[in-house]
C-alpha atoms as a PDB file:
ATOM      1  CA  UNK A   1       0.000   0.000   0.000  1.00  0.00           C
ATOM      2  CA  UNK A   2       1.338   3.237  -0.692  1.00  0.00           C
ATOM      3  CA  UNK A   3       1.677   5.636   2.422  1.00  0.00           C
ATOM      4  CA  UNK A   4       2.837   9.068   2.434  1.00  0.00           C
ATOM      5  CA  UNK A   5       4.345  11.719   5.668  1.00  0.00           C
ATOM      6  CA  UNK A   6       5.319  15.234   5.391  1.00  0.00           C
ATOM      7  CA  UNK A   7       6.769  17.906   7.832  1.00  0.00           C
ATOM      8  CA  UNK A   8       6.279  21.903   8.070  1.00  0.00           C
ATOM      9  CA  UNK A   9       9.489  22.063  10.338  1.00  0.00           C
ATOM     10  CA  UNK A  10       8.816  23.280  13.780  1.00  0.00           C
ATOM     11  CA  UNK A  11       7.077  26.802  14.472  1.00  0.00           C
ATOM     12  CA  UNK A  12       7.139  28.507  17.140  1.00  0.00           C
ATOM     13  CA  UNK A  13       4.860  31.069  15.949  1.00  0.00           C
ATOM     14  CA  UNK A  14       1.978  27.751  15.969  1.00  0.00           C
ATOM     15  CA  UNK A  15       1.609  27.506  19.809  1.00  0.00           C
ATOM     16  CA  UNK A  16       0.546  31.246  20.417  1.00  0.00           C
ATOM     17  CA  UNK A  17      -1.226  32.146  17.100  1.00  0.00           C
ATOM     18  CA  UNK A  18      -4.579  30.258  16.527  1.00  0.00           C
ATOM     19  CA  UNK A  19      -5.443  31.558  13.083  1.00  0.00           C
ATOM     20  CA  UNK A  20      -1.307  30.471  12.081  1.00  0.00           C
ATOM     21  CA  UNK A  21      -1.788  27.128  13.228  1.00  0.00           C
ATOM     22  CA  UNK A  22      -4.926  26.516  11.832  1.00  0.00           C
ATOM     23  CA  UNK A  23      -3.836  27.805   8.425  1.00  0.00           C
ATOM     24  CA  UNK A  24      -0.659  25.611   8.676  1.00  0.00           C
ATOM     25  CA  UNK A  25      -2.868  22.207   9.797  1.00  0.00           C
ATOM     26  CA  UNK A  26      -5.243  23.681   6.572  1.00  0.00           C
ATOM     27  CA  UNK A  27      -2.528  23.837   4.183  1.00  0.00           C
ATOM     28  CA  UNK A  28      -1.013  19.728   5.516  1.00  0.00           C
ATOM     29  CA  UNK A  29      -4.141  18.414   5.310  1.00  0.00           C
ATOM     30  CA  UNK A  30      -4.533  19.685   1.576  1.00  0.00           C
ATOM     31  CA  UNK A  31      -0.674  18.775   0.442  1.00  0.00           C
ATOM     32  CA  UNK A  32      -0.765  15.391   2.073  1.00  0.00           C
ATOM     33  CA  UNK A  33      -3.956  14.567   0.522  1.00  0.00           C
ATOM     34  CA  UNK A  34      -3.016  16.117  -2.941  1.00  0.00           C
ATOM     35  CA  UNK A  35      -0.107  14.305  -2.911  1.00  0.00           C
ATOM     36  CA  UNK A  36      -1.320  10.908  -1.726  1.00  0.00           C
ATOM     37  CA  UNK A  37      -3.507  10.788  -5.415  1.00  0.00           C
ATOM     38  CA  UNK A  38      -0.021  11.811  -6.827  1.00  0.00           C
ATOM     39  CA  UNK A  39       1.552   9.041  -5.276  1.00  0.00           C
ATOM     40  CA  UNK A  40      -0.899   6.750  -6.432  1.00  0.00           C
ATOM     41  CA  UNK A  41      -0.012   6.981 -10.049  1.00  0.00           C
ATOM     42  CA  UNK A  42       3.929   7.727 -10.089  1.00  0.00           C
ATOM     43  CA  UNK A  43       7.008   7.085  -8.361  1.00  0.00           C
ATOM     44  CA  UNK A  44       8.366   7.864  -4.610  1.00  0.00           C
ATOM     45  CA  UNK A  45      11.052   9.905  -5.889  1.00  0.00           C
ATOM     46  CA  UNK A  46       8.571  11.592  -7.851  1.00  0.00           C
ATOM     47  CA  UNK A  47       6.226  11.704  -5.223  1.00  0.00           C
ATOM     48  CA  UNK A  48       8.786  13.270  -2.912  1.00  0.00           C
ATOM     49  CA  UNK A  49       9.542  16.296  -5.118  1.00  0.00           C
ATOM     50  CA  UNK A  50       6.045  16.737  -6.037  1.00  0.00           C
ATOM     51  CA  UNK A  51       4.858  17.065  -2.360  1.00  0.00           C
ATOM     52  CA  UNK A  52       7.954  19.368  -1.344  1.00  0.00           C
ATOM     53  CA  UNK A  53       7.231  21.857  -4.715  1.00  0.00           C
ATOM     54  CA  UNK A  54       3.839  22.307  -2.840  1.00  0.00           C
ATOM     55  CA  UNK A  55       4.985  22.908   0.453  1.00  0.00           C
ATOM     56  CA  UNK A  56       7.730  25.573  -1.189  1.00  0.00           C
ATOM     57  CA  UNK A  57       5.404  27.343  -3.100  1.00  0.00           C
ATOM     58  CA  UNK A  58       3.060  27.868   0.149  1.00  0.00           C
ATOM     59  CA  UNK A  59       4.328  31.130   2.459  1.00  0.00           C
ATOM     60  CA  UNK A  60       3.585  29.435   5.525  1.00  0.00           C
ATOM     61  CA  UNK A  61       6.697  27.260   5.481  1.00  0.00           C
ATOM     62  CA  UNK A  62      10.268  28.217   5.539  1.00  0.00           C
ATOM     63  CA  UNK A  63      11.175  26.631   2.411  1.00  0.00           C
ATOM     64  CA  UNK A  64      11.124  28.188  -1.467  1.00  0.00           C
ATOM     65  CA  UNK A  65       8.401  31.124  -0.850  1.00  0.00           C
ATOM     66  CA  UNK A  66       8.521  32.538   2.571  1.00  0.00           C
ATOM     67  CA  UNK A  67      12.343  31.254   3.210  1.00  0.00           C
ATOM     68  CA  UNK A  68      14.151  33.036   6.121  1.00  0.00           C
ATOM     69  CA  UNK A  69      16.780  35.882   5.226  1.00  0.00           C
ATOM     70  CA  UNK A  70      20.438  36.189   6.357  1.00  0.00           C
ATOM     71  CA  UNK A  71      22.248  38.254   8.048  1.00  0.00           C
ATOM     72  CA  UNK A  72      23.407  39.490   5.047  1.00  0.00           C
ATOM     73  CA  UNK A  73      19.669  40.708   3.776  1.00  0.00           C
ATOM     74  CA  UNK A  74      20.075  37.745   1.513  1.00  0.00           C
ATOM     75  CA  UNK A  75      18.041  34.280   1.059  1.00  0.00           C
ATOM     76  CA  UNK A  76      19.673  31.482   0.332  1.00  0.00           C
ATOM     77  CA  UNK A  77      18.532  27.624   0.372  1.00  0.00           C
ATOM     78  CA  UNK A  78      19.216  24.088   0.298  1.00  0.00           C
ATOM     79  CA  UNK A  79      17.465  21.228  -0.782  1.00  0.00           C
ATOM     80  CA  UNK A  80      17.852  17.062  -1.013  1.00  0.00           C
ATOM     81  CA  UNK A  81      16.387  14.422  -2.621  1.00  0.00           C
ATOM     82  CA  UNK A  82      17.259  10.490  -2.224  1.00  0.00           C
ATOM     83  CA  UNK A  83      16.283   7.497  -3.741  1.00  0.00           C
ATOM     84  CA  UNK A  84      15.931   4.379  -1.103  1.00  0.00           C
ATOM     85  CA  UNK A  85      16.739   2.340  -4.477  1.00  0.00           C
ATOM     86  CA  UNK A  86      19.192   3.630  -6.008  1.00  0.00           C
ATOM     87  CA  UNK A  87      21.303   4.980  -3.255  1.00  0.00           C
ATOM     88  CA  UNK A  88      21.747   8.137  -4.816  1.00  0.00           C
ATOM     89  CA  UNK A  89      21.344  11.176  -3.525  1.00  0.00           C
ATOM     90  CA  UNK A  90      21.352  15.112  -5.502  1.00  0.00           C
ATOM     91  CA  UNK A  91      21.226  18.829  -3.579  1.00  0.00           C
ATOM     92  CA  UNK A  92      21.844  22.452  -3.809  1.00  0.00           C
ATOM     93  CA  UNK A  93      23.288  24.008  -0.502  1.00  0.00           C
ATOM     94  CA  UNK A  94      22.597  27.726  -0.559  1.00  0.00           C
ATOM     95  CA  UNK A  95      21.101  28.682  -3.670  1.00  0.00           C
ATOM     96  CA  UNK A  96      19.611  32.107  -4.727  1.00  0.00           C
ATOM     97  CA  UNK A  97      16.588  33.058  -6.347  1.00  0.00           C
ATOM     98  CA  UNK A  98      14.834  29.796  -7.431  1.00  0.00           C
ATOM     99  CA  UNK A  99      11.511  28.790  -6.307  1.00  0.00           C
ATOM    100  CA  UNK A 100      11.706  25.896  -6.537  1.00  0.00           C
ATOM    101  CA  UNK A 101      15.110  24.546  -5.089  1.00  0.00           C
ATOM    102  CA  UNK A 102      13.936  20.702  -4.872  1.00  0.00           C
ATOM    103  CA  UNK A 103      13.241  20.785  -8.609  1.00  0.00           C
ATOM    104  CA  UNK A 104      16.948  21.947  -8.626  1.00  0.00           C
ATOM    105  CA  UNK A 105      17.961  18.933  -7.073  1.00  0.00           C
ATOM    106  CA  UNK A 106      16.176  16.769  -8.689  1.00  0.00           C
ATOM    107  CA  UNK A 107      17.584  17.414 -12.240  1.00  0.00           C
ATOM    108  CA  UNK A 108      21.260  17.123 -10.801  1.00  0.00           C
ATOM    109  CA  UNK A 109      20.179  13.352 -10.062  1.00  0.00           C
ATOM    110  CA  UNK A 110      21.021  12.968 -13.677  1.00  0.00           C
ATOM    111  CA  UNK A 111      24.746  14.364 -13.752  1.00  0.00           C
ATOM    112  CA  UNK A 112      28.117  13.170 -11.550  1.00  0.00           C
ATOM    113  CA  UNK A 113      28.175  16.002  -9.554  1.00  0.00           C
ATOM    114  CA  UNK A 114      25.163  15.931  -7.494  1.00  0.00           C
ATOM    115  CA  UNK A 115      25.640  18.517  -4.982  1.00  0.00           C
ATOM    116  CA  UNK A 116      26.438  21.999  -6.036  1.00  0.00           C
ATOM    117  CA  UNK A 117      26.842  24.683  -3.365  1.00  0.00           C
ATOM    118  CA  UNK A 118      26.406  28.888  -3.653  1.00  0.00           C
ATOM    119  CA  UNK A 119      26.966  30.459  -6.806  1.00  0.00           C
ATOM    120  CA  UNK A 120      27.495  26.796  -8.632  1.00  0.00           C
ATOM    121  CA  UNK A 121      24.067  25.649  -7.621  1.00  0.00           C
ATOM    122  CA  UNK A 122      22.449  29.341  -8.613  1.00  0.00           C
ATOM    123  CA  UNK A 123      24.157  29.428 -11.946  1.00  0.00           C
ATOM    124  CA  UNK A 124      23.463  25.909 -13.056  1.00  0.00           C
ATOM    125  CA  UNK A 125      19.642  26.615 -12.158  1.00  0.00           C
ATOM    126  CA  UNK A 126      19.880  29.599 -14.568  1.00  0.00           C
ATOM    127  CA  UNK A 127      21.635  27.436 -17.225  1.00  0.00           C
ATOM    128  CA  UNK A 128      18.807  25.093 -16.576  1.00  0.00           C
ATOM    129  CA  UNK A 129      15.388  27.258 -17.338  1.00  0.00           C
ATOM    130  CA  UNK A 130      15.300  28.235 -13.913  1.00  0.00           C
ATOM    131  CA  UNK A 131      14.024  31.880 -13.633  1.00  0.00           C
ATOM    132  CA  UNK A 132      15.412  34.548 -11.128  1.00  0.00           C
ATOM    133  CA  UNK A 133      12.337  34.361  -8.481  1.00  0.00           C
ATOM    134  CA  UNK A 134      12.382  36.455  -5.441  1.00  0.00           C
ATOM    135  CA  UNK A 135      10.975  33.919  -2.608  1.00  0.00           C
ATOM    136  CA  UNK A 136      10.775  37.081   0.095  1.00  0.00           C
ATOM    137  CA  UNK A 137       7.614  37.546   1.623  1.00  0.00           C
ATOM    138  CA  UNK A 138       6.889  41.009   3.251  1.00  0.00           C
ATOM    139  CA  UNK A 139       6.641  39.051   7.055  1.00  0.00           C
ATOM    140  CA  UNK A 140      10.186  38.061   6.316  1.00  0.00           C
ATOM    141  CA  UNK A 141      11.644  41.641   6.006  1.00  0.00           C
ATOM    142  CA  UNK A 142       9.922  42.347   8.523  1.00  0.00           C
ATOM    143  CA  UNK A 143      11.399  39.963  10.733  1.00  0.00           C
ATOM    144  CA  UNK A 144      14.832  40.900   9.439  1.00  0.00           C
ATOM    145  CA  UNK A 145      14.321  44.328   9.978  1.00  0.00           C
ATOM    146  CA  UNK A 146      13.761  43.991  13.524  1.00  0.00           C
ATOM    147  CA  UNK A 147      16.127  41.160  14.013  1.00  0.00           C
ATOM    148  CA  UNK A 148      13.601  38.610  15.183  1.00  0.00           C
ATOM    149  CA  UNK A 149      14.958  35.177  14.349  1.00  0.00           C
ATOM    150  CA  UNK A 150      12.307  32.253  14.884  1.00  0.00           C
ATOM    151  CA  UNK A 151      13.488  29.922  17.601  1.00  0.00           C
ATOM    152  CA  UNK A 152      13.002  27.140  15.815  1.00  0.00           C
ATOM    153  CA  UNK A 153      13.607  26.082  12.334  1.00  0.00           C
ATOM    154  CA  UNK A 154      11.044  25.844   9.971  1.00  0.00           C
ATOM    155  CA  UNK A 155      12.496  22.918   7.383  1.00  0.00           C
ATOM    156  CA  UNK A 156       9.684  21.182   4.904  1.00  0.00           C
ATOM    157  CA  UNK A 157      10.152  17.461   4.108  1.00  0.00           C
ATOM    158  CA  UNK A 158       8.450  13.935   2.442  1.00  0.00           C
ATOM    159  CA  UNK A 159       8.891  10.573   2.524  1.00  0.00           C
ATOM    160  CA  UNK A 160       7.170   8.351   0.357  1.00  0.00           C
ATOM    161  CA  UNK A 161       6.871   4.774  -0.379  1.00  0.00           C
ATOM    162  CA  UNK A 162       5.313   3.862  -3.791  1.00  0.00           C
ATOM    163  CA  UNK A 163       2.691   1.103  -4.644  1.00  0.00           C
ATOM    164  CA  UNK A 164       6.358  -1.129  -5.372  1.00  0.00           C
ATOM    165  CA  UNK A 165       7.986  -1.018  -2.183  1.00  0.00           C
ATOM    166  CA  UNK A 166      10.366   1.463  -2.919  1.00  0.00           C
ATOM    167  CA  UNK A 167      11.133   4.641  -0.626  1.00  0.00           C
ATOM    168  CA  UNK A 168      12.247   8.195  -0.873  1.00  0.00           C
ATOM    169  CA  UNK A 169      12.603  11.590   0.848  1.00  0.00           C
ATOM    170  CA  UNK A 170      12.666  15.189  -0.278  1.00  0.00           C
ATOM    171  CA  UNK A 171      13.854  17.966   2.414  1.00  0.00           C
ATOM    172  CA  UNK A 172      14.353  21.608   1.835  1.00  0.00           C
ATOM    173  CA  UNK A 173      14.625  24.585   4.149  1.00  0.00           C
ATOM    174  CA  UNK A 174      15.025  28.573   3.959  1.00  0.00           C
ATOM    175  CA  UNK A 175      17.440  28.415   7.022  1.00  0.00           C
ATOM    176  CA  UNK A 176      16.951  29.369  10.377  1.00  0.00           C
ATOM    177  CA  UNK A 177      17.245  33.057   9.612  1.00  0.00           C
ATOM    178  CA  UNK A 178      19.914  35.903  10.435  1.00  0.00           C
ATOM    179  CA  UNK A 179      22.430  33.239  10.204  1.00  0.00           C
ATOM    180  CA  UNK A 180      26.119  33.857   8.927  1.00  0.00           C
ATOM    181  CA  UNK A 181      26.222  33.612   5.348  1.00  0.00           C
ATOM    182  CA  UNK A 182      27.832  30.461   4.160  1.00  0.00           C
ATOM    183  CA  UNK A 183      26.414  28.591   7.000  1.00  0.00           C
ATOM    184  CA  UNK A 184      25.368  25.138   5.874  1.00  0.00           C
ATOM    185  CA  UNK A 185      22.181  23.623   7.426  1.00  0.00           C
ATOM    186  CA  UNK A 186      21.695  19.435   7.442  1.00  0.00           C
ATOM    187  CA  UNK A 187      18.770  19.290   4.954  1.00  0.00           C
ATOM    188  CA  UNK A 188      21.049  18.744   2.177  1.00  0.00           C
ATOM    189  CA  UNK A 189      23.439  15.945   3.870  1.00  0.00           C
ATOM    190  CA  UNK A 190      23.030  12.480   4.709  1.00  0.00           C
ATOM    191  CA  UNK A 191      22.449  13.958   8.686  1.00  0.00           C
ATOM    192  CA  UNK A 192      18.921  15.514   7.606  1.00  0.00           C
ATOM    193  CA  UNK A 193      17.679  13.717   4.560  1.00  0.00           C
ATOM    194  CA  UNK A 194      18.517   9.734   4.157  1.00  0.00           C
ATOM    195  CA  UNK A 195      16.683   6.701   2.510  1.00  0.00           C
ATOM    196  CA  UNK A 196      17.613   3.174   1.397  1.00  0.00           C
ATOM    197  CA  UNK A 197      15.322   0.322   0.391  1.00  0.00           C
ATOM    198  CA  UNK A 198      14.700  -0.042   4.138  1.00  0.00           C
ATOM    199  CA  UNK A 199      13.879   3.161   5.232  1.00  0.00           C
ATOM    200  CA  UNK A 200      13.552   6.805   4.332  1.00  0.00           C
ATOM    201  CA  UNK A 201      13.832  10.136   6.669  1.00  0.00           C
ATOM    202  CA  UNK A 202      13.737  13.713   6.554  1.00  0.00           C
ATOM    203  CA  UNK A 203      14.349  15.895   9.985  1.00  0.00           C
ATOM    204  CA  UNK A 204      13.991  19.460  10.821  1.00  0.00           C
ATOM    205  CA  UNK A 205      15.222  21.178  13.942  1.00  0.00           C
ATOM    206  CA  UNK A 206      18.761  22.792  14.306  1.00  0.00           C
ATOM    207  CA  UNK A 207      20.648  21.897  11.853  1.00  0.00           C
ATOM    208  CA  UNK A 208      24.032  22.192  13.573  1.00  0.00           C
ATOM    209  CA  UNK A 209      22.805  19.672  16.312  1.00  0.00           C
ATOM    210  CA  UNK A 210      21.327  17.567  13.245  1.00  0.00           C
ATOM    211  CA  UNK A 211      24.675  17.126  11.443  1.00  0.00           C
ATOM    212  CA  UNK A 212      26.557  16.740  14.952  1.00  0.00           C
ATOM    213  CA  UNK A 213      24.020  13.897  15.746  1.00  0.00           C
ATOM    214  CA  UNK A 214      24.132  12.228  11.991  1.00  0.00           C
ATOM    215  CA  UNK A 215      20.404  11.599  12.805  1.00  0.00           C
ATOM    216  CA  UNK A 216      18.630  10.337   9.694  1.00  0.00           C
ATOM    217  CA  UNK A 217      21.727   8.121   8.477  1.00  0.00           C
ATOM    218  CA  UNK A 218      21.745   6.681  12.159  1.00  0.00           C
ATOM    219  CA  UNK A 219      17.590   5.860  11.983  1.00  0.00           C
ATOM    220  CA  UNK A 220      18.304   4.654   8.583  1.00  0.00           C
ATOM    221  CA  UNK A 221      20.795   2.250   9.585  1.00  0.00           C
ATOM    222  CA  UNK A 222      19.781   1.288  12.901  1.00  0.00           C
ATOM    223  CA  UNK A 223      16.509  -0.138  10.795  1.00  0.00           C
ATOM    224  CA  UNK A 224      18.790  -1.283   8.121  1.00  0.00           C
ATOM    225  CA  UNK A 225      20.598  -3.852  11.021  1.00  0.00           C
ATOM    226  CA  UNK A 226      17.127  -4.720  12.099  1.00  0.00           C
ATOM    227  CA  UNK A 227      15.589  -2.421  15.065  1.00  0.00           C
ATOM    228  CA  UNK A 228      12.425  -1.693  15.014  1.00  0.00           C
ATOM    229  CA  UNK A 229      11.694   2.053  13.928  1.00  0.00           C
ATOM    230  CA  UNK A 230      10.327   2.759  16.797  1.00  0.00           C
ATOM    231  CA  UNK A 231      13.507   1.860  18.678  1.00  0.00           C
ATOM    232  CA  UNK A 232      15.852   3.356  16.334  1.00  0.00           C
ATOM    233  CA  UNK A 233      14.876   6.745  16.730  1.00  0.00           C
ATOM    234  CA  UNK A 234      14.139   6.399  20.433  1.00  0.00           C
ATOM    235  CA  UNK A 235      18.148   5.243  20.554  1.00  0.00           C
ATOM    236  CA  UNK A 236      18.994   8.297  18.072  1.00  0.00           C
ATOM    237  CA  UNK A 237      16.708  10.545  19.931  1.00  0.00           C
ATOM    238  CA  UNK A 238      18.179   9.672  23.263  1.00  0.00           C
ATOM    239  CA  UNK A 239      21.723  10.755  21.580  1.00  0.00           C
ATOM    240  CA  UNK A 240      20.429  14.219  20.881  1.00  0.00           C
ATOM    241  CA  UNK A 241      20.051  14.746  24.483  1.00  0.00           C
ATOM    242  CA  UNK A 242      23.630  14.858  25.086  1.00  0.00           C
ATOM    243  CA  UNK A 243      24.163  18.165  24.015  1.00  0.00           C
ATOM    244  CA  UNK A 244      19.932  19.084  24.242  1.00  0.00           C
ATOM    245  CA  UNK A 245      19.536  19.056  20.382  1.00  0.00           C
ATOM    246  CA  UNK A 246      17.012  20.220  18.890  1.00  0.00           C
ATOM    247  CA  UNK A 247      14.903  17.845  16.368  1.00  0.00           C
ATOM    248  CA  UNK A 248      12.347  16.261  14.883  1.00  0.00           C
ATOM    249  CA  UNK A 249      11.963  13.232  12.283  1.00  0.00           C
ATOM    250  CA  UNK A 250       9.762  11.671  10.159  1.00  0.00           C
ATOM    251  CA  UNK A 251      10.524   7.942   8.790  1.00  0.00           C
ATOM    252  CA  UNK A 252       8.635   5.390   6.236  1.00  0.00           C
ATOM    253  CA  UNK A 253      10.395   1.712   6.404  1.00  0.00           C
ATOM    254  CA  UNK A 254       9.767  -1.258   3.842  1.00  0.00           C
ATOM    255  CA  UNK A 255       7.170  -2.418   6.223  1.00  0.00           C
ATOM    256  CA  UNK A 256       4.577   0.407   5.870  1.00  0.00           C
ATOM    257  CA  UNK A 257       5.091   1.740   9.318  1.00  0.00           C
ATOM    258  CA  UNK A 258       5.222   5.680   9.841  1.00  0.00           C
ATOM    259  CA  UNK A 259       6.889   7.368  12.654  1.00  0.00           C
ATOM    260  CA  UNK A 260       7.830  10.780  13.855  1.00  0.00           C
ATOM    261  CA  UNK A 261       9.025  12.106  16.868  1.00  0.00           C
ATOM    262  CA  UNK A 262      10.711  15.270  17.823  1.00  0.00           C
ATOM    263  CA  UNK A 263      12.591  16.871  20.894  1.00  0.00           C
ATOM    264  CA  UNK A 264      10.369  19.521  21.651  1.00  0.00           C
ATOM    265  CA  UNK A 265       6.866  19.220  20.592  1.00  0.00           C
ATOM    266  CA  UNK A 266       5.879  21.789  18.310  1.00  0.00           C
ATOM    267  CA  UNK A 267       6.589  20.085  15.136  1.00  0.00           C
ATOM    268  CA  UNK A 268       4.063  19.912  12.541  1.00  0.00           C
ATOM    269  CA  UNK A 269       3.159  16.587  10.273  1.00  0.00           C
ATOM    270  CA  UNK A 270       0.479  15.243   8.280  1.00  0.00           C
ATOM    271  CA  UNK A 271       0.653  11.246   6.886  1.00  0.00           C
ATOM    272  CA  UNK A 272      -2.301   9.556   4.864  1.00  0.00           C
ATOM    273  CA  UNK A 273      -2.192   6.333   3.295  1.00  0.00           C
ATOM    274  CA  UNK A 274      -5.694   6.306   1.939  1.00  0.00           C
ATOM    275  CA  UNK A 275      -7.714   5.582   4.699  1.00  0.00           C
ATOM    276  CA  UNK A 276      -5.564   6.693   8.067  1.00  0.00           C
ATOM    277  CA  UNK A 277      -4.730  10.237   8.092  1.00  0.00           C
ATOM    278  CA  UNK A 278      -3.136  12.034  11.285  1.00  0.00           C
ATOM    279  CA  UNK A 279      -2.100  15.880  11.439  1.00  0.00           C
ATOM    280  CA  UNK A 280      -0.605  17.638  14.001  1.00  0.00           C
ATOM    281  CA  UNK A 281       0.881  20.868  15.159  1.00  0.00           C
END
């Protein structure tokens, strides 16, 4: 059967504003669901993209449209995509003026060099057919302006698994905002976005704490070698705490079981796999 989980990152803004948290449940409900009949009809790594482009192109999530800005007054993003079959994975760290940066990745799946950074990742979007698009959102500059930096990231993500068996994940963020340009986040490295044929993830949360963890390649494996996936991110989870990292996961395996769990509980999910649909934030 195939089953389907995203993530909206984690917002902090969800837990005092009623009409934002609403919106945000609103806007999973309709992606997951949207996606799910996508799904049904193509590919997981298909699927994945598909379901991140949506969550991009809507202003409520840090990711494509509505991406934080830098210190720098700039925007830049990254975005991942991996295929649980193929073991190949494609992303651009830090790219400028796409819209879509998970489209991006996916059409570097096709060349050797599947990870471009900065000005390599911008400039082979343009070569590409990628338009110059301006992802800031007035609520953005605002927050720049007055130097408010959400405490929490606000990372999008998917992982599918397809009517054959076979598993993917998508992640892409707008950063965590008024960071250091040239920072690197973990949604476009094996620590925030990871899938094999066993079992696919895609984590938002800090992404310094992410990397410093290895989080989704340690889920990933840990189900590989045969834990449960409940138990392998309760044992990655439990690692986080070292240091009080700041997370959250979702996971498909081969079986058909979903899971998510996060550090602090604010962040916000939708899964449906045609008749069982949870959302939360």
């Amino acid at each position: 059967m195939s089953k389907i989980i995203i993530h909206g990152g984690f917002f902090s803004e969800s837990s005092t504003n009623h009409e934002t948290k609403v919106a945000k449940q609103e806007a999973l409900v309709h992606i997951v669901k949207e996606s799910y009949v996508y799904l049904k009809t193509h590919s997981a790594i298909e699927t994945v993209v598909f379901a991140v482009s949506l969550l991009e192109d809507d202003e409520l999530f840090n990711a494509g449209i509505g991406s934080q800005i830098q210190s720098d007054g700039k925007i830049r993003m990254s975005a991942a995509i991996m295929d649980g079959t193929t073991q190949k994975m494609s992303g651009v760290i830090n790219i400028e003026s796409v819209k879509n940066p998970i489209q991006v990745a996916e059409l570097l799946m096709q060349y050797d060099d599947r990870v471009l950074g900065g000005s390599g990742a911008t400039n082979f979007a343009r070569q590409h057919g990628f338009e110059k698009f301006s992802t800031e959102i007035p609520q953005r500059r605002a927050e720049y302006e007055a130097k408010l930096v959400a405490t929490g990231t606000g990372t999008v993500g998917c992982v599918a698994l397809d009517k054959e068996g076979k598993i993917a994940v998508a992640t892409s963020t707008g950063g965590k905002g008024f960071e250091m340009p040239g920072r690197i986040s973990d949604s476009a490295t094996v620590a925030g976005n990871f899938a094999n044929e066993f079992c696919g993830v895609s984590l938002t949360g800090v992404g310094e704490d992410i990397v410093s963890n290895a989080t989704a390649a340690k889920i990933v494996t840990r189900v590989t070698d045969g834990f449960p996936i409940k138990k392998a991110f309760e044992k990655t989870f439990n690692e986080l705490k070292f240091y009080d990292g700041f997370a959250g996961a979702i996971a498909i395996d081969k079986k058909g079981n979903m899971f998510h769990q996060d550090s602090h509980p604010s962040m916000v999910f939708a899964s449906f796999d045609g008749e069982n649909f949870e959302v939360f934030s």
